[in-house]
Protein backbone atom coordinates (compact mmCIF):
# COMPACT_ATOMS: atom_id res chain seq x y z
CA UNK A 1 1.30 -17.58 10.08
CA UNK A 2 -0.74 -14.46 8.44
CA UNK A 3 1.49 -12.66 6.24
CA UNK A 4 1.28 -8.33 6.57
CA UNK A 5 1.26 -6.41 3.64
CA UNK A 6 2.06 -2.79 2.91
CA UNK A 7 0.52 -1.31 -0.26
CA UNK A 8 -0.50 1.41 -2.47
CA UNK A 9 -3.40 2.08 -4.52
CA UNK A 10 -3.78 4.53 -7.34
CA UNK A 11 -6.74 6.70 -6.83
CA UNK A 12 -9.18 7.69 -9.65
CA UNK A 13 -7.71 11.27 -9.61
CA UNK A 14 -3.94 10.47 -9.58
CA UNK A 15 -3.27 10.76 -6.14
CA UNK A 16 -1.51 7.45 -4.37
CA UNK A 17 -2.63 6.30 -0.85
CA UNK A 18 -0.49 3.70 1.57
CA UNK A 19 -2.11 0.99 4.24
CA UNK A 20 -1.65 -2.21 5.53
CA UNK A 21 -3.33 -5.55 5.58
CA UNK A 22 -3.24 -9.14 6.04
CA UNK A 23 -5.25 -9.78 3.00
CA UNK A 24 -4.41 -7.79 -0.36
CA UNK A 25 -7.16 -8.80 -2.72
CA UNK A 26 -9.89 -8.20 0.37
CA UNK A 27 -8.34 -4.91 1.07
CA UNK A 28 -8.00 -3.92 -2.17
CA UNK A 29 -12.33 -4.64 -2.61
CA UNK A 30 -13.31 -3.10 0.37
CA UNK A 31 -11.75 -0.13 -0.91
CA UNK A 32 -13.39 -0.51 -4.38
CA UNK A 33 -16.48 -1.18 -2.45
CA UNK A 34 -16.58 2.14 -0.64
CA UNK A 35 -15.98 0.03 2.74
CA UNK A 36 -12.23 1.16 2.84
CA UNK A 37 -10.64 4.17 3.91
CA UNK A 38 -12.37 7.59 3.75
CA UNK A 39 -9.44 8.81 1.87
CA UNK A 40 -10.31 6.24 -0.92
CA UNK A 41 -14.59 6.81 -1.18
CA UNK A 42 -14.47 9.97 -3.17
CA UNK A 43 -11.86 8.93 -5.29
CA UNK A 44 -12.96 5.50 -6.54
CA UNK A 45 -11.94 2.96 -8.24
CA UNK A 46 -8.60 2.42 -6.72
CA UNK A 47 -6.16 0.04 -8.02
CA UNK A 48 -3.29 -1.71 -6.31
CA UNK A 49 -0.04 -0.79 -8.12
CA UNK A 50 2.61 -1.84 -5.56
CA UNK A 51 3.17 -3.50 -2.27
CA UNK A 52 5.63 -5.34 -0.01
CA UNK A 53 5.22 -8.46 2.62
CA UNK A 54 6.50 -8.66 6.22
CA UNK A 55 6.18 -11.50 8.48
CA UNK A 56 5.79 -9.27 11.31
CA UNK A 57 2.81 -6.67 12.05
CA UNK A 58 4.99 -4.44 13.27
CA UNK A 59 7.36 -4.01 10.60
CA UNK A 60 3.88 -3.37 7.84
CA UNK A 61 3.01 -0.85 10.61
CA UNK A 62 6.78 0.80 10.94
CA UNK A 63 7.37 0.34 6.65
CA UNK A 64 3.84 1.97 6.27
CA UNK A 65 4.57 4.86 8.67
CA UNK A 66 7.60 5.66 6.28
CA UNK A 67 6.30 5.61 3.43
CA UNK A 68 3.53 7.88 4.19
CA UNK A 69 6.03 10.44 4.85
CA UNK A 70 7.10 10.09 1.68
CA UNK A 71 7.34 12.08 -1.54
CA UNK A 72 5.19 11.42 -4.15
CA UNK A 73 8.12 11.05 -6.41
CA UNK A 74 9.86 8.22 -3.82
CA UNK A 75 6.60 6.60 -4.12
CA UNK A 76 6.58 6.55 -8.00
CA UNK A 77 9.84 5.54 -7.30
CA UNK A 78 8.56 2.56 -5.45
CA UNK A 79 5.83 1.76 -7.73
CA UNK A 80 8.06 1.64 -10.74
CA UNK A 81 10.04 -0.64 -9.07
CA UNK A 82 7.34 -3.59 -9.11
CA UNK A 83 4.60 -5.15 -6.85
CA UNK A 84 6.61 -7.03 -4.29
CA UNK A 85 9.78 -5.31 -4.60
CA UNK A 86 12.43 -4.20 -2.73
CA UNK A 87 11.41 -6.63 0.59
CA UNK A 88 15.08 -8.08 0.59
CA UNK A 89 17.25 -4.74 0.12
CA UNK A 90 15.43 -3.39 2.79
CA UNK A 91 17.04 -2.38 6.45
CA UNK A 92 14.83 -0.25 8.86
């Protein structure tokens, strides 16, 4: 079973963007690449600083909807608390 991952890269200029894959390390050089999200191509390199795994796709799709709406603050929030983190204390 493919394992779904929400994540956040650090942009060149500061600013944080949020997705979802099945495949971090792919995602993560397709962005690098300029093959990723428009969002990410003018502010290259990126570099993943956080993310959580799901089992389901529709629990990455519902976690990455929330986030989004997010404060940048929250996010830092997130971020400082570690790559991975957080999947278990989590109730949506």
């Amino acid at each position: 079973m493919r394992k779904n991952y929400v994540y956040l890269l650090r942009c060149a200029d500061g600013t944080l963007y949020c997705g979802w894959t099945t495949d971090l390390q792919a995602r993560t050089e397709a962005h690098n690449s300029g093959k990723g999200a428009k969002y990410t191509r003018s502010r290259l390199p990126a570099e993943l600083v956080w993310w959580e795994e799901f089992e389901d796709r529709h629990e990455a799709l519902s976690r990455e909807w929330h986030i989004k709406r997010m404060t940048r603050e929250e996010k830092q929030a997130l971020i400082r608390s570690g790559p991975g983190a957080g999947k278990a204390e989590r109730n949506e």
